[in-house]
N, C-alpha and C. Protein backbone atom coordinates (compact mmCIF):
# COMPACT_ATOMS: atom_id res chain seq x y z
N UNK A 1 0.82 -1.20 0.00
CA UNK A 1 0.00 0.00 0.00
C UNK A 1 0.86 1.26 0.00
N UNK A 2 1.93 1.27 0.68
CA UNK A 2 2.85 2.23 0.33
C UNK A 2 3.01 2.93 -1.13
N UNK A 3 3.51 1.63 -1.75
CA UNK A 3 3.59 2.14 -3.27
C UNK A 3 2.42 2.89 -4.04
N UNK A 4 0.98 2.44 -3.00
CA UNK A 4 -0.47 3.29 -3.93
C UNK A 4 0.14 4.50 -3.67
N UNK A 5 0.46 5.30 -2.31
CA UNK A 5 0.38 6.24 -2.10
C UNK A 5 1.48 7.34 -3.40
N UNK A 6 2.89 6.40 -3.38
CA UNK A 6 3.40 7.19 -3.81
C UNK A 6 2.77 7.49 -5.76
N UNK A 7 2.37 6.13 -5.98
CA UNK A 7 1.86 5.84 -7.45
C UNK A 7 0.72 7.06 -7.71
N UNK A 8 -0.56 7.34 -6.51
CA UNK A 8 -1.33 8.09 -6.24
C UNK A 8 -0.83 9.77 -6.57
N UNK A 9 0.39 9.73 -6.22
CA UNK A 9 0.79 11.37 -6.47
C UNK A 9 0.83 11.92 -7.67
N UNK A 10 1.56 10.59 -8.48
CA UNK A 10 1.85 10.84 -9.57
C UNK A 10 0.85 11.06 -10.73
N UNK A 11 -0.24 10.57 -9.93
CA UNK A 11 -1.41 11.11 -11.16
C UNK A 11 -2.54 11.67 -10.68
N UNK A 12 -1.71 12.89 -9.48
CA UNK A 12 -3.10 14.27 -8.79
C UNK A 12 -2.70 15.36 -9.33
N UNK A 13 -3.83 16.13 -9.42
CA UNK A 13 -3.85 17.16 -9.95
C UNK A 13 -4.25 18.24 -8.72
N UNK A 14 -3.22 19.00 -8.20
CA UNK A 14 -3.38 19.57 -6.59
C UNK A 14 -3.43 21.32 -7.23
N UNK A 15 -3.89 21.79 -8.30
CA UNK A 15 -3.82 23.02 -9.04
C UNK A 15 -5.46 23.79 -8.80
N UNK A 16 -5.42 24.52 -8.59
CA UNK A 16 -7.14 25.17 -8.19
C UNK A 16 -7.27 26.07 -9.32
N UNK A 17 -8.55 25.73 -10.01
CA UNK A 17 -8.15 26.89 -11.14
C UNK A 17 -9.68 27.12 -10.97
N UNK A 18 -9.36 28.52 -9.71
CA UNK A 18 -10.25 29.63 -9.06
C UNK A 18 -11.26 30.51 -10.08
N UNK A 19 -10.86 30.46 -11.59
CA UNK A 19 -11.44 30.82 -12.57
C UNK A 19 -12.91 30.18 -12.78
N UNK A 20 -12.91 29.29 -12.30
CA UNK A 20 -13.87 27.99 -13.08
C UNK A 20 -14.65 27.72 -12.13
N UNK A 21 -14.82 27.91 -10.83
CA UNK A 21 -15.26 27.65 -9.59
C UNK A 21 -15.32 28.80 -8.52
N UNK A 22 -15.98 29.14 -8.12
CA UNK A 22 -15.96 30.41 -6.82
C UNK A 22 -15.80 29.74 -5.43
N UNK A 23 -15.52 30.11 -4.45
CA UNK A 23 -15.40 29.81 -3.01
C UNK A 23 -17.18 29.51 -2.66
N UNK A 24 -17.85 30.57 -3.43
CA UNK A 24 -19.66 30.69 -2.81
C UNK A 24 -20.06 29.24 -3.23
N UNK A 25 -19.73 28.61 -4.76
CA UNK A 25 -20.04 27.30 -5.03
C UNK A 25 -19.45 26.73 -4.77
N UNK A 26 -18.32 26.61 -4.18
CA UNK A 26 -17.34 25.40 -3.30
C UNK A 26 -18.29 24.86 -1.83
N UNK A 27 -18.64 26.64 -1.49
CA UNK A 27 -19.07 26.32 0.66
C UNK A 27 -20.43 26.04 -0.04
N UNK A 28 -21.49 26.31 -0.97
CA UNK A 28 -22.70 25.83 -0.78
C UNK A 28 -22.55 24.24 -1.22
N UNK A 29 -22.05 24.17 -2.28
CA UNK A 29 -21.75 22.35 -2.60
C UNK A 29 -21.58 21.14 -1.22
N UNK A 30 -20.16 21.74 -1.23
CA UNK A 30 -20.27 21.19 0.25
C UNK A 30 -20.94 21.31 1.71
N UNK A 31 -21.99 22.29 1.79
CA UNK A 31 -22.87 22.61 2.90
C UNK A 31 -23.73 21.79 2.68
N UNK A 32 -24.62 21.18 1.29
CA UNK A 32 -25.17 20.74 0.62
C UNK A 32 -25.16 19.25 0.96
N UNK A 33 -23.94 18.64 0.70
CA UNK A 33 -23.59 17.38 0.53
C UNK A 33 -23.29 16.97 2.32
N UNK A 34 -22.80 17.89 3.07
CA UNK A 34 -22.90 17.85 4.14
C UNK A 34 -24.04 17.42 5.34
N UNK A 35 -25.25 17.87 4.74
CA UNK A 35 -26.57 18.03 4.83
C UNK A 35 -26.74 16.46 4.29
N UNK A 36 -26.50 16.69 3.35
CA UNK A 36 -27.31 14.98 3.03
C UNK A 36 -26.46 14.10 3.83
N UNK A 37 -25.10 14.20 3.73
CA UNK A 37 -24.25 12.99 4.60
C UNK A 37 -25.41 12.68 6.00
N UNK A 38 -25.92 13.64 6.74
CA UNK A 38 -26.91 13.93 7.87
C UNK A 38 -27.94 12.97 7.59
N UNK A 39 -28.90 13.16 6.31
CA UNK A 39 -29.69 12.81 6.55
C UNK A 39 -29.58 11.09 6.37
N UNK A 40 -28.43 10.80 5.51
CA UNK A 40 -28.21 9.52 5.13
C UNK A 40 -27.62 8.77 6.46
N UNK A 41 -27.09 9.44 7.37
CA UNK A 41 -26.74 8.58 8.72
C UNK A 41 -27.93 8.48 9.40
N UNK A 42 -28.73 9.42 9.14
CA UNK A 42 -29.85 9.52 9.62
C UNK A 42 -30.92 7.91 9.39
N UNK A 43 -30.73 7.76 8.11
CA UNK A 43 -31.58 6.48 7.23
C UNK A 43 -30.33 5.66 8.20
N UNK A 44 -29.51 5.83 7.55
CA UNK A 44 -28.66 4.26 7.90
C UNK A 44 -28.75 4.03 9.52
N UNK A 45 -28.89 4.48 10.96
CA UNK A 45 -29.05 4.30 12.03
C UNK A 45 -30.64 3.70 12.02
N UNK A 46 -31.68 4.18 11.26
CA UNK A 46 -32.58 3.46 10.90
C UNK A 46 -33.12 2.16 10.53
N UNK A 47 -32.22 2.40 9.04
CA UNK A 47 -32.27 0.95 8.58
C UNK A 47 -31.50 -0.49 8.97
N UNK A 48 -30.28 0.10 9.51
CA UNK A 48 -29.29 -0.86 9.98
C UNK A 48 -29.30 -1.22 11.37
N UNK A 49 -29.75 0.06 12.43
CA UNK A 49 -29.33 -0.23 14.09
C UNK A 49 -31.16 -0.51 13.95
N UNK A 50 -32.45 -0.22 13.58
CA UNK A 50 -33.58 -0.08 14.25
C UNK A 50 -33.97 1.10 14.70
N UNK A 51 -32.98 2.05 14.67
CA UNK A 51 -33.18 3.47 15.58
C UNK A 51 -34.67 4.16 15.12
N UNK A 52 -35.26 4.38 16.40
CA UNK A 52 -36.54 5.61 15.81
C UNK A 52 -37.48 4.61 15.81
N UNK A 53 -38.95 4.81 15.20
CA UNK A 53 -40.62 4.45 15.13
C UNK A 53 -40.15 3.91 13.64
N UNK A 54 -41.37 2.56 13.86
CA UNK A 54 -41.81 1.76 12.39
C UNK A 54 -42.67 2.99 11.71
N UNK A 55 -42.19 2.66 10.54
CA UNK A 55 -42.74 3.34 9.54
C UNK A 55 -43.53 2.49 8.22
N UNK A 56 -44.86 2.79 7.58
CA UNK A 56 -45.96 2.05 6.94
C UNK A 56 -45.66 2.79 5.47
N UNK A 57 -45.82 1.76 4.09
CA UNK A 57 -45.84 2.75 2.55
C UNK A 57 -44.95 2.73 2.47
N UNK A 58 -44.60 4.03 1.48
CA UNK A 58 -43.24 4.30 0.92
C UNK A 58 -43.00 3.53 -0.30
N UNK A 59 -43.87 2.51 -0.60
CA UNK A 59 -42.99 1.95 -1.99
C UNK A 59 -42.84 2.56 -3.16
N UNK A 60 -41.72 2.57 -3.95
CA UNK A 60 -41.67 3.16 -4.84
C UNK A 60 -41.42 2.43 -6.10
N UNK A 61 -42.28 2.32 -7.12
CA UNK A 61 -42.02 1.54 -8.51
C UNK A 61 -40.64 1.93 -9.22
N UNK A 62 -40.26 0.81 -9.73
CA UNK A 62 -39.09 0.58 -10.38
C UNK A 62 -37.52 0.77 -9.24
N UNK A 63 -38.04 0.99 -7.99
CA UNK A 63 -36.89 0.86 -7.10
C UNK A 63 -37.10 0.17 -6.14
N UNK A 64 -36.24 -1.33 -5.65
CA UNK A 64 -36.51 -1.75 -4.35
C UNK A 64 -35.28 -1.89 -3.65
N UNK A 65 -34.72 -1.95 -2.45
CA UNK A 65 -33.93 -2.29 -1.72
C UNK A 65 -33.97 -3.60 -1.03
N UNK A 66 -34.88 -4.24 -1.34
CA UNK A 66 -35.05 -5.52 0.01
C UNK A 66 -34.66 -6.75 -0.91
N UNK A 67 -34.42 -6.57 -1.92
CA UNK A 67 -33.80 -8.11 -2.68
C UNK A 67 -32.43 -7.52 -2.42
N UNK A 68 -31.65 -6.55 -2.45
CA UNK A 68 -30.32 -6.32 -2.05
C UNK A 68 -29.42 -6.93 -1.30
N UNK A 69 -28.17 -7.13 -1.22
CA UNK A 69 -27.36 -7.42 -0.16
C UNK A 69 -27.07 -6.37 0.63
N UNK A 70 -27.54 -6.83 1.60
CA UNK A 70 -27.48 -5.68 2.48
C UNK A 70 -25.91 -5.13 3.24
N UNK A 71 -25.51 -6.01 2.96
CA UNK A 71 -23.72 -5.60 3.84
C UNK A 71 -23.55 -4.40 2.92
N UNK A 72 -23.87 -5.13 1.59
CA UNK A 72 -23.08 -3.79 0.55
C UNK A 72 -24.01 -2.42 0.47
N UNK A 73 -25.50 -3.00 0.93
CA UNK A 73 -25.78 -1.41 1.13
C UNK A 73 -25.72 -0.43 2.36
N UNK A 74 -25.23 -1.22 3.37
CA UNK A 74 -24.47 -0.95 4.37
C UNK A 74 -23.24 -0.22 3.88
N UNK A 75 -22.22 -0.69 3.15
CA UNK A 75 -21.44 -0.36 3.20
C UNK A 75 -21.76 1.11 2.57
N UNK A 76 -22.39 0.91 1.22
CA UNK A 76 -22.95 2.31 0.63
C UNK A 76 -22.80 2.94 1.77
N UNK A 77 -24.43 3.11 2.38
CA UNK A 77 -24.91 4.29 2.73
C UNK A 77 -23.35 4.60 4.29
N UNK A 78 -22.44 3.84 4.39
CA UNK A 78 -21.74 3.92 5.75
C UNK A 78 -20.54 4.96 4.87
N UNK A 79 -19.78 4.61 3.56
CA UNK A 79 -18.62 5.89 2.97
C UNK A 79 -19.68 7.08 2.38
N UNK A 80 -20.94 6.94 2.32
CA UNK A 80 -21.93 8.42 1.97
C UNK A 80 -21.83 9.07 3.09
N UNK A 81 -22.06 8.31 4.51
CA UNK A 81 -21.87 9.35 5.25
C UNK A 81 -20.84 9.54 6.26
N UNK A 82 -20.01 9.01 6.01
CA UNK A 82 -18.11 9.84 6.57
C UNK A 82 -17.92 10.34 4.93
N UNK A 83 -18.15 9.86 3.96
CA UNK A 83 -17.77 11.35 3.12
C UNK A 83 -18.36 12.71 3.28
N UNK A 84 -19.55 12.91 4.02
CA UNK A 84 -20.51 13.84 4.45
C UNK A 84 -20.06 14.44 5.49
N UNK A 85 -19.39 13.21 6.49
CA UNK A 85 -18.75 14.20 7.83
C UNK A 85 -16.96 14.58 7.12
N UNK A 86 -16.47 13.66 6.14
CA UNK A 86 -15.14 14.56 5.87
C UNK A 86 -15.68 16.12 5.02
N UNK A 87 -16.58 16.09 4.26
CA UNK A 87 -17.06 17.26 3.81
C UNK A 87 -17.06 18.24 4.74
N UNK A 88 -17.85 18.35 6.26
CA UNK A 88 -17.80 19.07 7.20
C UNK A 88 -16.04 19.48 7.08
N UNK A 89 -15.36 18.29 7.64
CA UNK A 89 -14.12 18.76 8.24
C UNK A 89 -13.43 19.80 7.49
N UNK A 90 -13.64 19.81 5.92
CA UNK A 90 -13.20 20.97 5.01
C UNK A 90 -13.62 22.04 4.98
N UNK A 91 -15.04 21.71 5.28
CA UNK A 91 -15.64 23.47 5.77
C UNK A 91 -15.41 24.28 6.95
N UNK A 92 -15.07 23.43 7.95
CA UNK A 92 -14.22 24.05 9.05
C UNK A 92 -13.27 24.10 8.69
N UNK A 93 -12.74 23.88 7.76
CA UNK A 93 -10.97 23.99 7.61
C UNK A 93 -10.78 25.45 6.75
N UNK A 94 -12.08 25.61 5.80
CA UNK A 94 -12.34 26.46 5.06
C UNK A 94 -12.50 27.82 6.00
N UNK A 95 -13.11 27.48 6.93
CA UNK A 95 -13.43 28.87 8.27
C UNK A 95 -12.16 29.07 9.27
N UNK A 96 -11.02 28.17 9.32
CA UNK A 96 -10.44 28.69 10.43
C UNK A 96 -8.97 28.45 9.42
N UNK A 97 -8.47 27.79 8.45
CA UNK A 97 -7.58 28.05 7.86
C UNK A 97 -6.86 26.69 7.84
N UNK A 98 -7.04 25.97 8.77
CA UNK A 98 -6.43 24.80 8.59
C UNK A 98 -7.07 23.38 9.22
N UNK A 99 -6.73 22.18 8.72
CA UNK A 99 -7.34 20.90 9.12
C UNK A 99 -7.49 20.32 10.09
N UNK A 100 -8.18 19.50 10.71
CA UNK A 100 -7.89 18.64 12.30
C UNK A 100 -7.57 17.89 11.46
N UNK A 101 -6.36 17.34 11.47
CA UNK A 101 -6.01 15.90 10.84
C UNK A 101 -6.39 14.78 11.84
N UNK A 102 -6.34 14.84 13.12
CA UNK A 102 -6.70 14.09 14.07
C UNK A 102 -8.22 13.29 13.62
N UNK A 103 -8.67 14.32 13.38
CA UNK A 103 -10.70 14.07 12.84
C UNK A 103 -10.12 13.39 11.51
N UNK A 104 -9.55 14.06 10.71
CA UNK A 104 -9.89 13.60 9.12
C UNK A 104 -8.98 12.45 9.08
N UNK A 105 -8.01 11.48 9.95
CA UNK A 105 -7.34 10.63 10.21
C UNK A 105 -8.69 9.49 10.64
N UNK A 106 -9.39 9.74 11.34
CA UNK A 106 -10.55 9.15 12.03
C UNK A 106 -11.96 8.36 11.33
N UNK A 107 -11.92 9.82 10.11
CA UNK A 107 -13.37 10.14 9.46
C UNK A 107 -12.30 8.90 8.48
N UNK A 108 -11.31 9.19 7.90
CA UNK A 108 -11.09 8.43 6.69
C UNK A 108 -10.45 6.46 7.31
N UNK A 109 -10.49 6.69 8.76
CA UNK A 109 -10.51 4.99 9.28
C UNK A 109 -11.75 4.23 8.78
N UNK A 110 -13.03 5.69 9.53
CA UNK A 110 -14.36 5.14 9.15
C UNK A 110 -14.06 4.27 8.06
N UNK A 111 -13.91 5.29 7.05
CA UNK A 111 -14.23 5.48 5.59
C UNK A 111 -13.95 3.59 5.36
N UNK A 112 -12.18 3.79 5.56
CA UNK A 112 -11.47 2.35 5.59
C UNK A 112 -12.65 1.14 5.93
N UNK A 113 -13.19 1.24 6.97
CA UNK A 113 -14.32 0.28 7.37
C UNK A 113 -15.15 -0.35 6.27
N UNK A 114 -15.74 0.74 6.24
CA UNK A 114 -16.79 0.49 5.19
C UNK A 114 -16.27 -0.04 3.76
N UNK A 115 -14.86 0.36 3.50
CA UNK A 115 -14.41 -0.41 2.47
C UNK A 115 -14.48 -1.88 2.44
N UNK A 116 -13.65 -2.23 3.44
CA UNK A 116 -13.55 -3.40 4.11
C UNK A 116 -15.03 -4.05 4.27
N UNK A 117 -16.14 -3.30 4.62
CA UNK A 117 -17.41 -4.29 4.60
C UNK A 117 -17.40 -4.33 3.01
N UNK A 118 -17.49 -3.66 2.27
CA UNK A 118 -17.63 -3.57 1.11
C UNK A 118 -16.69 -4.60 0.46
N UNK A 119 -15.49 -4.36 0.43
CA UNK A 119 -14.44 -5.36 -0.10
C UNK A 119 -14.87 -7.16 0.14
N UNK A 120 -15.35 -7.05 1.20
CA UNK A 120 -15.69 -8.48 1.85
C UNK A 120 -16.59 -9.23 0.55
N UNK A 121 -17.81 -8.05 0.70
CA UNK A 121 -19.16 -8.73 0.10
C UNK A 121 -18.77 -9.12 -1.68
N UNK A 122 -17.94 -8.27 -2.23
CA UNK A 122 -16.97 -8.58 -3.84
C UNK A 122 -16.29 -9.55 -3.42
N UNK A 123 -15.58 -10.11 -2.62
CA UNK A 123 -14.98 -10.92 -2.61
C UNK A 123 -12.87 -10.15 -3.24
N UNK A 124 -13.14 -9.50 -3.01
CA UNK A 124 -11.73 -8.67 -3.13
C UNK A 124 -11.23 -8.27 -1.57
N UNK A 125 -10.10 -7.61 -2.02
CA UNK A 125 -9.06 -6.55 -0.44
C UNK A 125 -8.59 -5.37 -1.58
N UNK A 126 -8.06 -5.06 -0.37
CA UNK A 126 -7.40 -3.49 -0.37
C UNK A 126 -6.52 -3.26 -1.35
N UNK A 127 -5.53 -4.46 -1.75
CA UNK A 127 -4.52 -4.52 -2.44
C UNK A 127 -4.82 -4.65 -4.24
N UNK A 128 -6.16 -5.87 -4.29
CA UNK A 128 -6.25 -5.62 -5.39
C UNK A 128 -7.32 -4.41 -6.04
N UNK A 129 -7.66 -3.83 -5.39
CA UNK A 129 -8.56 -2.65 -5.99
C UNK A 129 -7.58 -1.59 -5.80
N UNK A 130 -6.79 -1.64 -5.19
CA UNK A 130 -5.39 -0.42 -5.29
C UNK A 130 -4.80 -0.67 -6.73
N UNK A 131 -4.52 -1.91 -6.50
CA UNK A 131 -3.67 -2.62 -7.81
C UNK A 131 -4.41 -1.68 -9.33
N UNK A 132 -5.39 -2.64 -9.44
CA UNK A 132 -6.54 -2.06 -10.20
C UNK A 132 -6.49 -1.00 -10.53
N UNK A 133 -6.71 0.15 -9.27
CA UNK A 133 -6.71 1.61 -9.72
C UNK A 133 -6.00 2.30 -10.45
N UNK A 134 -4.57 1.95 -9.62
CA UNK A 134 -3.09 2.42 -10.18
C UNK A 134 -2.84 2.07 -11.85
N UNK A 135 -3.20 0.74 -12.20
CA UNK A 135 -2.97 0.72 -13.20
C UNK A 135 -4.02 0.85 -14.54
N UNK A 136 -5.26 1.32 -13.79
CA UNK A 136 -6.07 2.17 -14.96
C UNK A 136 -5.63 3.52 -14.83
N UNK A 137 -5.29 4.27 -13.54
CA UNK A 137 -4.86 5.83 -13.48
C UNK A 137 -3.41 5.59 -14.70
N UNK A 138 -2.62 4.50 -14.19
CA UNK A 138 -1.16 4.93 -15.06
C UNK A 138 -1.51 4.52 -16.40
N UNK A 139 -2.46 3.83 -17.15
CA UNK A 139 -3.18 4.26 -18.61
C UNK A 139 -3.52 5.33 -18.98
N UNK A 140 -4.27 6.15 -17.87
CA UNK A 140 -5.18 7.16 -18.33
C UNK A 140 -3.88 8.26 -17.95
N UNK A 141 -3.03 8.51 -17.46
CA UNK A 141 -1.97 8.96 -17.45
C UNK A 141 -0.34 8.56 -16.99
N UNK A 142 -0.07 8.57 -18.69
CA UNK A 142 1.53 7.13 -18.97
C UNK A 142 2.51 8.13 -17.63
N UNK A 143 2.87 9.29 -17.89
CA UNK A 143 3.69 9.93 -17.36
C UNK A 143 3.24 10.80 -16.13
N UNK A 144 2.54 11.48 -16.22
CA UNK A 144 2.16 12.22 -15.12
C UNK A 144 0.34 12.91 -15.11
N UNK A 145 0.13 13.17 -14.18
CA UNK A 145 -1.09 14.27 -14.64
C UNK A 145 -1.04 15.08 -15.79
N UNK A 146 -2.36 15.17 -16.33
CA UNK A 146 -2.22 16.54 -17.07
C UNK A 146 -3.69 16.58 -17.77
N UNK A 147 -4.10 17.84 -17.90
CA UNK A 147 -5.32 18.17 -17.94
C UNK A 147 -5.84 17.49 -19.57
N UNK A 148 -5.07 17.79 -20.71
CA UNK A 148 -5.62 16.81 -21.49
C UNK A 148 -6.05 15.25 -21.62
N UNK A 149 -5.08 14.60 -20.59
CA UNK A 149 -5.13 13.12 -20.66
C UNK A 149 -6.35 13.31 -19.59
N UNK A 150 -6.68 14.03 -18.53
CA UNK A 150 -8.11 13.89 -17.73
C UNK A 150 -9.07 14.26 -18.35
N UNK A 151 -9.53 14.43 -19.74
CA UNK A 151 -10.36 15.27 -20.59
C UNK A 151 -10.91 13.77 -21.63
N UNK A 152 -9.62 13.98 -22.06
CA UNK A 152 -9.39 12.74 -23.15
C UNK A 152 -9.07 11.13 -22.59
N UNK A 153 -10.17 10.55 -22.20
CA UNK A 153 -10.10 9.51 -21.35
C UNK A 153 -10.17 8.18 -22.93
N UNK A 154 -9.57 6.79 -22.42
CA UNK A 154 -9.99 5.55 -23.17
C UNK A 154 -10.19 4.95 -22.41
N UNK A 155 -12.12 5.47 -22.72
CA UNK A 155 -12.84 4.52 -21.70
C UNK A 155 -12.77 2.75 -21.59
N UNK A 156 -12.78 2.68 -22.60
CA UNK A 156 -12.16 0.86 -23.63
C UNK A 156 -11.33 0.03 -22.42
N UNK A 157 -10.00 1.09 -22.86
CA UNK A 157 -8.53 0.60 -22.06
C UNK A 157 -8.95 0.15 -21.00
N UNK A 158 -9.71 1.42 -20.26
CA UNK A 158 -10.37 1.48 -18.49
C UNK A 158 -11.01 0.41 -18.26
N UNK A 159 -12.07 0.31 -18.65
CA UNK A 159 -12.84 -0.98 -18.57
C UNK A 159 -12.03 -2.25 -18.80
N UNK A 160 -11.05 -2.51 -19.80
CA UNK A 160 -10.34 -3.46 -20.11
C UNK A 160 -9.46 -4.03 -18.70
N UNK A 161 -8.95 -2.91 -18.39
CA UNK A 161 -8.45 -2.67 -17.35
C UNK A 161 -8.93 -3.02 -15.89
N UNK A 162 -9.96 -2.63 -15.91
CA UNK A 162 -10.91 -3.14 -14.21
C UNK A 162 -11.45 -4.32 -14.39
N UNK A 163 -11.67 -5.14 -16.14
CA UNK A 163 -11.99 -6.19 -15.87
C UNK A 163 -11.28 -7.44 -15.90
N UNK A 164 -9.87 -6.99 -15.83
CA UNK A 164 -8.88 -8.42 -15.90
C UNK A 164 -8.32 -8.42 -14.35
């Protein structure tokens, strides 16, 4: 896993191009998504712990959840919402200037968790979906980042790629 990290650098793009995006649609996006992370822990303490009053209805045509595996929609709705509370941690980071890494060390263990339930129910680990990644990112960019090769994707390769 070491090597993801360093492999990982080599194809981020850490450049803000402030032109294209405002700070007002950065903090409402993420106030936004923040909000839902809420309401989705909200469902998932529901659906998963029992928390709160039975509830009657609700069905909705052409969508069901109850033929599902549930670990994996566990796992869903569990990285929706630590991506919802790491969202927070940026907006405080956004208001006072800098990060609790302590929290965002924590929020992204969560995160780890839920991979791990997730990883379980595929029948994969950590290593080969790293594997995986790295070497559709180092297709989609041979040498380094760069804004044309993130534009100009081969979706083909990619797919070729995640499915061997």
């Amino acid at each position: 896993m070491k090597n993801y990290l360093v492999d990982s650098a080599r194809t981020a793009s850490n450049t803000y191009f402030t032109d294209k995006v405002t700070e007002e649609e950065v903090r409402e996006t993420f106030e936004n998504f923040a909000a839902t992370g809420e309401t989705l822990d909200n469902q998932k303490r529901r659906l998963f712990y029992g928390k709160g009053d039975a509830l009657s209805g609700g069905k909705v045509d052409d969508f069901s959840i109850e033929n599902l595996n549930g670990n994996i929609v566990h796992a869903i709705y569990g990285l929706c919402t630590e991506a919802g509370e790491i969202s927070e941690a940026f907006l405080k980071a956004a208001k006072t200037g800098e990060f609790d890494k302590v929290n965002l060390k924590e929020e992204a263990g969560d995160l780890l968790w839920y991979l791990a339930m997730l990883f379980r129910e595929l029948d994969t680990d950590f290593s080969e979906v790293a594997e995986t990644n790295i070497n559709k990112l180092k297709a989609r960019f041979p040498e380094k980042f760069t804004q044309d090769n993130a534009y100009n994707r081969d979706l083909d390769t990619e797919r070729e790629i995640l499915e061997s």
